[in-house]
N, C-alpha and C. Protein backbone atom coordinates (compact mmCIF):
# COMPACT_ATOMS: atom_id res chain seq x y z
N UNK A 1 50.93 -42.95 -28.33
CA UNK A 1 50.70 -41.53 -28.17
C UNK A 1 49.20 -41.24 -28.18
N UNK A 2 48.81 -39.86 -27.35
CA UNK A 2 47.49 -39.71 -27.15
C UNK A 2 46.82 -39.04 -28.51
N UNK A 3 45.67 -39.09 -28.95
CA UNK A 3 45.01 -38.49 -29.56
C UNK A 3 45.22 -36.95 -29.02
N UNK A 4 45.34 -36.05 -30.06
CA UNK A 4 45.60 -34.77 -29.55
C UNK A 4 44.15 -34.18 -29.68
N UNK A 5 43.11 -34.41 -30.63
CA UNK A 5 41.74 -33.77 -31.23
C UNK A 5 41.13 -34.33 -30.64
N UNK A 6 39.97 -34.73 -30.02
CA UNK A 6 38.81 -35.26 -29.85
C UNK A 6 37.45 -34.65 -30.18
N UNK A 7 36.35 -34.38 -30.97
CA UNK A 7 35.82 -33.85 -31.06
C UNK A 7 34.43 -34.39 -30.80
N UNK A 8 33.69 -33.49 -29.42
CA UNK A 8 32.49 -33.86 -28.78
C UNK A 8 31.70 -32.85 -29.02
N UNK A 9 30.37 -33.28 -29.49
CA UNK A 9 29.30 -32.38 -29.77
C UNK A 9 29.81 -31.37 -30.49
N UNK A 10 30.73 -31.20 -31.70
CA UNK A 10 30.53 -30.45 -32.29
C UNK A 10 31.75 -29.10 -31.92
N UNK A 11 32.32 -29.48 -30.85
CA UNK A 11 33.29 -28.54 -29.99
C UNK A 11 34.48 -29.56 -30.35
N UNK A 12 35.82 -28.78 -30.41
CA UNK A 12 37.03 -29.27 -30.65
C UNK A 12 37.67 -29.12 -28.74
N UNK A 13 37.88 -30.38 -28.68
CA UNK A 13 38.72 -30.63 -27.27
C UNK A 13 40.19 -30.88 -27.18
N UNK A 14 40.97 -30.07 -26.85
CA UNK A 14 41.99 -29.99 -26.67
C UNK A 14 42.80 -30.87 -25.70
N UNK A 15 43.43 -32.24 -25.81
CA UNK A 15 44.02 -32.67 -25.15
C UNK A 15 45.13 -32.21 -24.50
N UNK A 16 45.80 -31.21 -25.47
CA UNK A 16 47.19 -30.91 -25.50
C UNK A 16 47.37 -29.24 -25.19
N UNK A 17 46.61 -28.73 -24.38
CA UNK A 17 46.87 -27.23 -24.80
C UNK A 17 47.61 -26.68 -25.07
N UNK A 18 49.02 -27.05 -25.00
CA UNK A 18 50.39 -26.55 -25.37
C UNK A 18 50.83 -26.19 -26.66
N UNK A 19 50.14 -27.40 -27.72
CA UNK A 19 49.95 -27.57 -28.90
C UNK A 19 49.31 -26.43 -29.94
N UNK A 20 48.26 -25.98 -28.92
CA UNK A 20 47.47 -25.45 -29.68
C UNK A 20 47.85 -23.91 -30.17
N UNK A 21 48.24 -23.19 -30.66
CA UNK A 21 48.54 -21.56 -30.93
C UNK A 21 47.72 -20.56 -30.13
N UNK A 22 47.99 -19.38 -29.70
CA UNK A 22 47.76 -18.60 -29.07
C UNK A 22 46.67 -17.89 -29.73
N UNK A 23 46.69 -17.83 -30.51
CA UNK A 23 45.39 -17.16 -31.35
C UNK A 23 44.66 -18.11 -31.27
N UNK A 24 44.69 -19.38 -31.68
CA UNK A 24 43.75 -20.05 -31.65
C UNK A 24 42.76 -20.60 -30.20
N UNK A 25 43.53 -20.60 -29.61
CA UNK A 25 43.21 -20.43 -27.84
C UNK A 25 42.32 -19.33 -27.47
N UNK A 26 42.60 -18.11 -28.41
CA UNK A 26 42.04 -16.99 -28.08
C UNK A 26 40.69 -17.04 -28.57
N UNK A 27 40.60 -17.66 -29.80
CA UNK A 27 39.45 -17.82 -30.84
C UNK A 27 38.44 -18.94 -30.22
N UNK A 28 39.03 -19.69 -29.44
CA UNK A 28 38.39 -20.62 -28.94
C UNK A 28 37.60 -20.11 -27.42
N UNK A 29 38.22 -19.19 -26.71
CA UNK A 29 37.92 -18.67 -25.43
C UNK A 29 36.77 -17.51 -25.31
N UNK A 30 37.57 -16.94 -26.75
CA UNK A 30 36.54 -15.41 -26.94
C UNK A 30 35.25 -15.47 -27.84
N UNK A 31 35.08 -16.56 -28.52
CA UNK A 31 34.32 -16.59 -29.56
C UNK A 31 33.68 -18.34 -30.03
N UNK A 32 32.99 -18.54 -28.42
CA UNK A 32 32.58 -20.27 -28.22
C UNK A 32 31.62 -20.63 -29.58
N UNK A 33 30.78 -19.85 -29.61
CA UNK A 33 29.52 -19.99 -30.65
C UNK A 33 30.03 -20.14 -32.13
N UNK A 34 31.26 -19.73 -32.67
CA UNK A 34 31.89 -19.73 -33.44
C UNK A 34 32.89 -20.52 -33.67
N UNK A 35 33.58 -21.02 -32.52
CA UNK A 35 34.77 -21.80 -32.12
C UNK A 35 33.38 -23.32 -32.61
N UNK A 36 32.39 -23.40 -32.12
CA UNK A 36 31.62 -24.50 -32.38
C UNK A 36 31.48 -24.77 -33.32
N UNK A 37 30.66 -23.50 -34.19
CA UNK A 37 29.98 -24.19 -35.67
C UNK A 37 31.38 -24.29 -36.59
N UNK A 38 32.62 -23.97 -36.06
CA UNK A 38 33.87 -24.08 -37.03
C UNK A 38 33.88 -26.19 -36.64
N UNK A 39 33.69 -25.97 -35.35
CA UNK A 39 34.40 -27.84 -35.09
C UNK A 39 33.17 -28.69 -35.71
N UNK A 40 31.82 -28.08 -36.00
CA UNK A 40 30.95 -28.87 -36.65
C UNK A 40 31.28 -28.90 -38.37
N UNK A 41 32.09 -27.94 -38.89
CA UNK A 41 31.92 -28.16 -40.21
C UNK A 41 33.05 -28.87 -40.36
N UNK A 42 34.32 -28.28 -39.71
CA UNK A 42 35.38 -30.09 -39.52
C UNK A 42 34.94 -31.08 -39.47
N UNK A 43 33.64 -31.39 -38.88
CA UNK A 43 33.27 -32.68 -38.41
C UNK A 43 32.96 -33.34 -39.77
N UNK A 44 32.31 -32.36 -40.15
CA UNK A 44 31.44 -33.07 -41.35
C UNK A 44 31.92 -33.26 -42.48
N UNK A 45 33.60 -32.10 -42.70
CA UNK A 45 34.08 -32.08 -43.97
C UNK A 45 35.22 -33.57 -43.77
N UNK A 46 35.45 -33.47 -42.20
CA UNK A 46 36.07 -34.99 -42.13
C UNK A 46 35.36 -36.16 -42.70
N UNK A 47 33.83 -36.38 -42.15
CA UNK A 47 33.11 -37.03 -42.80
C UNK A 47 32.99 -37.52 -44.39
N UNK A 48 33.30 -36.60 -45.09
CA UNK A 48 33.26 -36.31 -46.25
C UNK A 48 34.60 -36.80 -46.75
N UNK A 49 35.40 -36.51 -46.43
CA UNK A 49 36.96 -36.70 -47.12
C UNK A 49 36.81 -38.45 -47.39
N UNK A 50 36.98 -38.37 -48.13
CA UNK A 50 38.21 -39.84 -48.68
C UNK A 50 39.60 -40.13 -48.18
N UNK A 51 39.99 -39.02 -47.60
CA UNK A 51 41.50 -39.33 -47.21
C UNK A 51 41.55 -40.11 -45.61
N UNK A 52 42.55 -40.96 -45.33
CA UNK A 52 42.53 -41.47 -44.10
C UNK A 52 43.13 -40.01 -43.20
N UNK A 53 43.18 -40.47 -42.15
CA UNK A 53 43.05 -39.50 -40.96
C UNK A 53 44.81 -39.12 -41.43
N UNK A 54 45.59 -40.16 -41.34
CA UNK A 54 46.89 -39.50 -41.43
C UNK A 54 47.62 -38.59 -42.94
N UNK A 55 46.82 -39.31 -43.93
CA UNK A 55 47.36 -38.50 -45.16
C UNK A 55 46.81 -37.16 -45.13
N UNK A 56 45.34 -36.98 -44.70
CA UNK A 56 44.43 -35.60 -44.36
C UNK A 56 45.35 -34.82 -43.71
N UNK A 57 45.96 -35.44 -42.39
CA UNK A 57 46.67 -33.80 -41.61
C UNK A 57 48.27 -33.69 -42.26
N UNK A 58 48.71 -34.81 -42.78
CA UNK A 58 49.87 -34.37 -43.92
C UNK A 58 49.77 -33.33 -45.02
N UNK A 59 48.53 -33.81 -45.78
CA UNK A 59 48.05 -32.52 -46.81
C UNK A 59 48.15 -31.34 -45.89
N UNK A 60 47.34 -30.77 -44.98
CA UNK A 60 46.85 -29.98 -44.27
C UNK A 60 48.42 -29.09 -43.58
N UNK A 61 48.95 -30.14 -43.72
CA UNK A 61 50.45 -29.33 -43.02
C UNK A 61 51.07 -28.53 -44.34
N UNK A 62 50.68 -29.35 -45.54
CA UNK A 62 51.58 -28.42 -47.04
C UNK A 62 50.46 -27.52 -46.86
N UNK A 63 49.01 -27.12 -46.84
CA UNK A 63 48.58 -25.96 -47.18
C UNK A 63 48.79 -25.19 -46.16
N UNK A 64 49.14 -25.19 -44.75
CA UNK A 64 49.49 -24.41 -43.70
C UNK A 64 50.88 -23.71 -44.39
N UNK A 65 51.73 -24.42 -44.78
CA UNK A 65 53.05 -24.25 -45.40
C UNK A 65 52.95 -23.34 -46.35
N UNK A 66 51.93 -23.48 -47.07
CA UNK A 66 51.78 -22.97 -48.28
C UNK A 66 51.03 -20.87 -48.14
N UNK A 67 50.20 -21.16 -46.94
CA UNK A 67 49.59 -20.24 -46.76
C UNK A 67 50.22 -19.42 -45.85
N UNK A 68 51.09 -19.89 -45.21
CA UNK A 68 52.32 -19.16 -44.15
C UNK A 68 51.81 -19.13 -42.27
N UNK A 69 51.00 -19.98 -41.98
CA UNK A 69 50.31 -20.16 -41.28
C UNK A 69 51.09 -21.06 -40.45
N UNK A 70 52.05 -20.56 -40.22
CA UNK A 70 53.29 -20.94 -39.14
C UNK A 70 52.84 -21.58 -37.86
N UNK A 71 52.10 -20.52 -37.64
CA UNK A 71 51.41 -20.99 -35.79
C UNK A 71 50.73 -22.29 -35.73
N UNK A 72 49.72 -22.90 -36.86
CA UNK A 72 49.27 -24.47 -36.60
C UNK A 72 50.23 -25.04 -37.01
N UNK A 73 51.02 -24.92 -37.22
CA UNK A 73 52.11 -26.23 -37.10
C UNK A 73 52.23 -27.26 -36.58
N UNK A 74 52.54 -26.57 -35.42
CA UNK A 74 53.19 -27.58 -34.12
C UNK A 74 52.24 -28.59 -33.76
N UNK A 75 50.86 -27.77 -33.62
CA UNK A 75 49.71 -28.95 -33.22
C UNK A 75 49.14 -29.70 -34.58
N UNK A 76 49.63 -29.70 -35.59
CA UNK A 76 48.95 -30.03 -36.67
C UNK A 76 50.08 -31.10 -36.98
N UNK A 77 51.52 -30.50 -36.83
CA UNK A 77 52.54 -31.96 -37.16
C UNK A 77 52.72 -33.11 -35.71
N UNK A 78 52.59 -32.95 -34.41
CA UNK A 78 52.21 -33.32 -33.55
C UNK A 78 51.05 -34.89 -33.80
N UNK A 79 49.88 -34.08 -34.48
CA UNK A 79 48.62 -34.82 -34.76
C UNK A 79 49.33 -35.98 -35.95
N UNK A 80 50.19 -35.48 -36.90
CA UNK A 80 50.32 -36.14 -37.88
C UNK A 80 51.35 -37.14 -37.25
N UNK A 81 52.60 -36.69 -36.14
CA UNK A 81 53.15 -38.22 -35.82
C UNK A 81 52.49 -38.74 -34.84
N UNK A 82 51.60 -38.40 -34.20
CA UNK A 82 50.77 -39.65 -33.59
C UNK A 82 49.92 -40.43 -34.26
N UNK A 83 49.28 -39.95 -35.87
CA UNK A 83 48.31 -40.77 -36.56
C UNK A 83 50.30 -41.55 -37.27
N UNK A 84 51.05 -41.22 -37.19
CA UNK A 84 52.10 -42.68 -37.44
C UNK A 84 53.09 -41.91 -38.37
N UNK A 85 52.98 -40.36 -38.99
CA UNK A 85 53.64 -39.62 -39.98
C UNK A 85 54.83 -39.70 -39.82
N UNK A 86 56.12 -40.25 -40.28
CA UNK A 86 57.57 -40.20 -40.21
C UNK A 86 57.88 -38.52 -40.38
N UNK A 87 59.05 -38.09 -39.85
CA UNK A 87 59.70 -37.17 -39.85
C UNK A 87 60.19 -36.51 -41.57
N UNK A 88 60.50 -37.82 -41.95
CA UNK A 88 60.60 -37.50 -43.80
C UNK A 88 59.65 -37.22 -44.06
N UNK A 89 58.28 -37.51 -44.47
CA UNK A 89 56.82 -37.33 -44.69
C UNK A 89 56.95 -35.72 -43.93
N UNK A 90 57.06 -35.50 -42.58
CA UNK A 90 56.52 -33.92 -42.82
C UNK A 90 57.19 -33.07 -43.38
N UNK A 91 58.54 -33.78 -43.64
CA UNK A 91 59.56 -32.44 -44.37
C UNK A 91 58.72 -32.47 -45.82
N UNK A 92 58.65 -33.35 -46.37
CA UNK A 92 57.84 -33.63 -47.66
C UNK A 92 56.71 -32.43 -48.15
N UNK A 93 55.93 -32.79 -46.67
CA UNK A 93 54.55 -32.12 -47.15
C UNK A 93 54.94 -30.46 -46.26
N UNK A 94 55.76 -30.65 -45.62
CA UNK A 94 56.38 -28.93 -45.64
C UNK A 94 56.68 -28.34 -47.18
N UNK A 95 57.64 -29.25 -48.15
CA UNK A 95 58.42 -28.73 -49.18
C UNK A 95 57.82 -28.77 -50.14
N UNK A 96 56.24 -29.88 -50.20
CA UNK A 96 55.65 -29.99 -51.52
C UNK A 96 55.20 -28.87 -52.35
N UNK A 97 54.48 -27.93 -51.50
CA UNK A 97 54.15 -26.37 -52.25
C UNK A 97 55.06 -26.11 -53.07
N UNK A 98 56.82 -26.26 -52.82
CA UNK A 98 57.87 -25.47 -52.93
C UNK A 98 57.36 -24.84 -54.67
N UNK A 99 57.07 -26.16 -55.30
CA UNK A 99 57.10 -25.66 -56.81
C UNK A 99 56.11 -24.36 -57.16
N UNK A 100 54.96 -24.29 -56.08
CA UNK A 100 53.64 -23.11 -56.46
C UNK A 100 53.82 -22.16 -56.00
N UNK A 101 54.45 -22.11 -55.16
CA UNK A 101 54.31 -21.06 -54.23
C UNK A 101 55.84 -20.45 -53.40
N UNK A 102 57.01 -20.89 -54.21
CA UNK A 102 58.28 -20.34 -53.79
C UNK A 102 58.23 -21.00 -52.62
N UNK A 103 59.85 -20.46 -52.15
CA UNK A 103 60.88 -20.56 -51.29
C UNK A 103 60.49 -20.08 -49.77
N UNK A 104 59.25 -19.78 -49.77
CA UNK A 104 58.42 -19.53 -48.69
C UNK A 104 57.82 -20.10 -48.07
N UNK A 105 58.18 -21.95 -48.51
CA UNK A 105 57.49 -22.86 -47.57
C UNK A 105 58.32 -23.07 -46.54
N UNK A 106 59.62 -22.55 -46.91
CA UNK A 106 60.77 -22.87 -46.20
C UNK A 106 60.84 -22.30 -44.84
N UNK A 107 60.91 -21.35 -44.71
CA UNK A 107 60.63 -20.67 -43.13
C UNK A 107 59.74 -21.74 -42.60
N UNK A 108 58.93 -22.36 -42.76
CA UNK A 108 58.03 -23.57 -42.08
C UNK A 108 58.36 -24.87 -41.50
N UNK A 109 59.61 -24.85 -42.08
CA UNK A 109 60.49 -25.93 -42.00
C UNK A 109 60.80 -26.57 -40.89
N UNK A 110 62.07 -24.84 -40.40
CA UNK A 110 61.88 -25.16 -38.47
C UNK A 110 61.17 -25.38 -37.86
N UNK A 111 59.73 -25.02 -37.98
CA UNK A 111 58.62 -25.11 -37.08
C UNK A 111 58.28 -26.21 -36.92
N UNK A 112 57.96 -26.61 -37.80
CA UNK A 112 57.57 -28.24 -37.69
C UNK A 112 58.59 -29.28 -37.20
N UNK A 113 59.49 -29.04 -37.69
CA UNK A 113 60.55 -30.36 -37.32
C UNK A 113 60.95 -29.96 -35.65
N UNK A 114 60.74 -28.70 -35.36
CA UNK A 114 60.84 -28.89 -33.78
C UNK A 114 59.69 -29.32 -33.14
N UNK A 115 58.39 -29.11 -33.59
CA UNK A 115 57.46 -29.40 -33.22
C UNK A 115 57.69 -30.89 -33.38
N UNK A 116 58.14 -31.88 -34.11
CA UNK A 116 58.23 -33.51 -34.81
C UNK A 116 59.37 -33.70 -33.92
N UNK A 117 60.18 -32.88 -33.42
CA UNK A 117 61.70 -33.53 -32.63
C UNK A 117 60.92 -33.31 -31.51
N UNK A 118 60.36 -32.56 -30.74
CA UNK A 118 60.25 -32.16 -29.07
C UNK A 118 59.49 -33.39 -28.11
N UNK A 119 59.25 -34.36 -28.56
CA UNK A 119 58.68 -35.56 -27.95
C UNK A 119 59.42 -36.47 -28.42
């Protein structure tokens, strides 16, 4: 499977546009100068992490979950089974919040696992 992120100069490149959410498309179209210095501080906070590439967008899927941020899903669990994430693993890090933050990770559920079934 292809890399869905690539990130050149500081700009986030979209392999997949399908993936990506409509707002975020929008944020990226309407607001370049901003859409940039956001993919430079990814760059660098990637830099920074200790976590490998695939446990990073697993976490990243429980705080999407957690924060109700439905719309990165698809391209965010997508990213996680091409870095190798099993289907159990995203239900996981869908349900891990469950204990902090209620029964509200749950609506997230569908999203992802269709996003994890559709390929």
């Amino acid at each position: 499977m292809q890399e869905y992120v690539s990130r050149i100069g500081g700009l986030i490149k979209v392999d997949n546009v399908p993936q990506v959410s409509h707002a975020f498309m929008t944020f990226m179209k309407e607001a370049p100068e901003q859409q940039k210095a956001l993919g430079e501080i990814v760059k660098k906070l990637d830099a920074a992490s200790s976590l490998d590439a695939k446990t990073e967008e697993i976490a990243y899927i429980s705080v999407l979950a957690a924060v109700r941020l439905e719309s990165g899903l698809p391209f965010h669990v997508k990213h996680a089974k091409a870095l190798g994430a099993t289907r159990d693993e995203i239900i996981s890090a869908v349900l891990l919040p469950l204990p902090a933050v209620g029964n509200v990770v749950i609506q997230a559920l569908p999203v992802a696992l269709q996003a994890y079934d559709s390929e």
